[in-house]
Protein backbone atom coordinates (compact mmCIF):
# COMPACT_ATOMS: atom_id res chain seq x y z
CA UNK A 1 -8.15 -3.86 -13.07
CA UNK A 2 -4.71 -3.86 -12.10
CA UNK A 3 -2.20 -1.13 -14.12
CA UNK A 4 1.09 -1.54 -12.45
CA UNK A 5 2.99 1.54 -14.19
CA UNK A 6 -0.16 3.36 -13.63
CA UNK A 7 -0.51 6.46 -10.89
CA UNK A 8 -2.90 4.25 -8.85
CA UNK A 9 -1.93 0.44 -9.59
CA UNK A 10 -5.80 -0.86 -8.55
CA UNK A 11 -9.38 0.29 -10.38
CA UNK A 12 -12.08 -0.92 -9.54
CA UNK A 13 -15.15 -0.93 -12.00
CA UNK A 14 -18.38 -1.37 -11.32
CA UNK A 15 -20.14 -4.46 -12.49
CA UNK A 16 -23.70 -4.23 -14.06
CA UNK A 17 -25.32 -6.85 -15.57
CA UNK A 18 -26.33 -6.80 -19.22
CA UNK A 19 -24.55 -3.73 -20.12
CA UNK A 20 -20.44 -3.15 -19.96
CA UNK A 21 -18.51 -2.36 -16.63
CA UNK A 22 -18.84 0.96 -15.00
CA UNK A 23 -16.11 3.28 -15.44
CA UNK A 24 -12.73 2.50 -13.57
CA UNK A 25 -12.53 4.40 -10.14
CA UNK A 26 -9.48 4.05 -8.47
CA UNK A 27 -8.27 2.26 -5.44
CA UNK A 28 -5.80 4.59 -3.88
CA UNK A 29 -2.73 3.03 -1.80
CA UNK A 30 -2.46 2.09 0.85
CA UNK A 31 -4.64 -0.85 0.75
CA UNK A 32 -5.54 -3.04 3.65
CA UNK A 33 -7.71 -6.07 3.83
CA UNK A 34 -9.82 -5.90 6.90
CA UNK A 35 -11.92 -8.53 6.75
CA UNK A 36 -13.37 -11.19 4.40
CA UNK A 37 -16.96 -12.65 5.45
CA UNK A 38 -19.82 -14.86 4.06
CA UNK A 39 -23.03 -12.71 2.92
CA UNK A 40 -24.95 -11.52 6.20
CA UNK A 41 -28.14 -9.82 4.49
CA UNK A 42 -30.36 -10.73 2.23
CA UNK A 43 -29.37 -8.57 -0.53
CA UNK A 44 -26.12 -9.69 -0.03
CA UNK A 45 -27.15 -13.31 -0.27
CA UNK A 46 -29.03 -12.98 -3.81
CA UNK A 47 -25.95 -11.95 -5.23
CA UNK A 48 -25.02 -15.88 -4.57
CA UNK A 49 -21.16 -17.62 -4.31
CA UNK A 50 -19.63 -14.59 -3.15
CA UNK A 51 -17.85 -13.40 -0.10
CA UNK A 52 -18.10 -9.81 0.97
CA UNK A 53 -14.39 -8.05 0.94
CA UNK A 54 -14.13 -5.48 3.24
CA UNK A 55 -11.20 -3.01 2.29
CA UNK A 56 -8.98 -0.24 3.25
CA UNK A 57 -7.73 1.88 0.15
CA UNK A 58 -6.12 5.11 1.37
CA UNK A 59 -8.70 6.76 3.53
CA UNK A 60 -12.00 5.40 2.62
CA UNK A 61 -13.75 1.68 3.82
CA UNK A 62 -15.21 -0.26 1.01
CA UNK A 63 -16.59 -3.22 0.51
CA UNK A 64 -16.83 -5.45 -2.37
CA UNK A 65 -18.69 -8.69 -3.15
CA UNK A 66 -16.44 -10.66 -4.60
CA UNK A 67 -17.16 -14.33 -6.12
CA UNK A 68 -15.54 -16.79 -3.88
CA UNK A 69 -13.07 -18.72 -5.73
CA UNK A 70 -11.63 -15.70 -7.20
CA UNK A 71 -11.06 -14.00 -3.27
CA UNK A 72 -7.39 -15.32 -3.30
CA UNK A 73 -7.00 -13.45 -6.69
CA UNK A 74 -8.20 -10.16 -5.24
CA UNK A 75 -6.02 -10.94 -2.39
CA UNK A 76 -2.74 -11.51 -4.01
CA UNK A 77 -3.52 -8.58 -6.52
CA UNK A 78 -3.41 -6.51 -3.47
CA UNK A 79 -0.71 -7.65 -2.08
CA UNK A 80 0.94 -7.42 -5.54
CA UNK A 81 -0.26 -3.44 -6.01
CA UNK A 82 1.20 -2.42 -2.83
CA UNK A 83 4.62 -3.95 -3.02
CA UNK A 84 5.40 -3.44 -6.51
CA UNK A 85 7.95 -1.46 -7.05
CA UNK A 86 9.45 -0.26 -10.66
CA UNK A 87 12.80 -1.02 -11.76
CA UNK A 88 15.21 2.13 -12.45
């Protein structure tokens, strides 16, 4: 989720099929993209179509799968978090 005017602009929430999302945790800033790869175990390979995101979001690693065609998405939503800036 991305709240712009919000304290921290990113949330992520946990996905869990056949129920709703997880509650929204946030992503603090700064956020770095260190690396996107293809699925490398085979837990991560059941999940199928997705590329695993591997992220910097203030002081903590994380990684997300996250389906391929929407990677760019997450990307530029990133981007778009961390150089927002509010008009006065």
């Amino acid at each position: 989720m991305m709240h712009l005017a919000g304290p921290e602009r990113l949330a992520w929430c946990k996905w869990r099929p056949f129920r709703t999302f997880g509650r929204p945790v946030p992503l603090p800033r700064p956020h770095e993209v260190i690396d996107v790869r293809e699925p490398s175990s085979f837990a991560e390979r059941q999940l199928g179509g997705v590329r695993v995101l591997t992220l910097r979001a203030g002081t903590e690693i994380w990684e997300m799968a996250v389906v391929a065609i929407d990677v760019p998405v997450v990307m530029t939503a990133l981007a778009e978090a961390e150089s927002w800036v509010p008009d006065d």
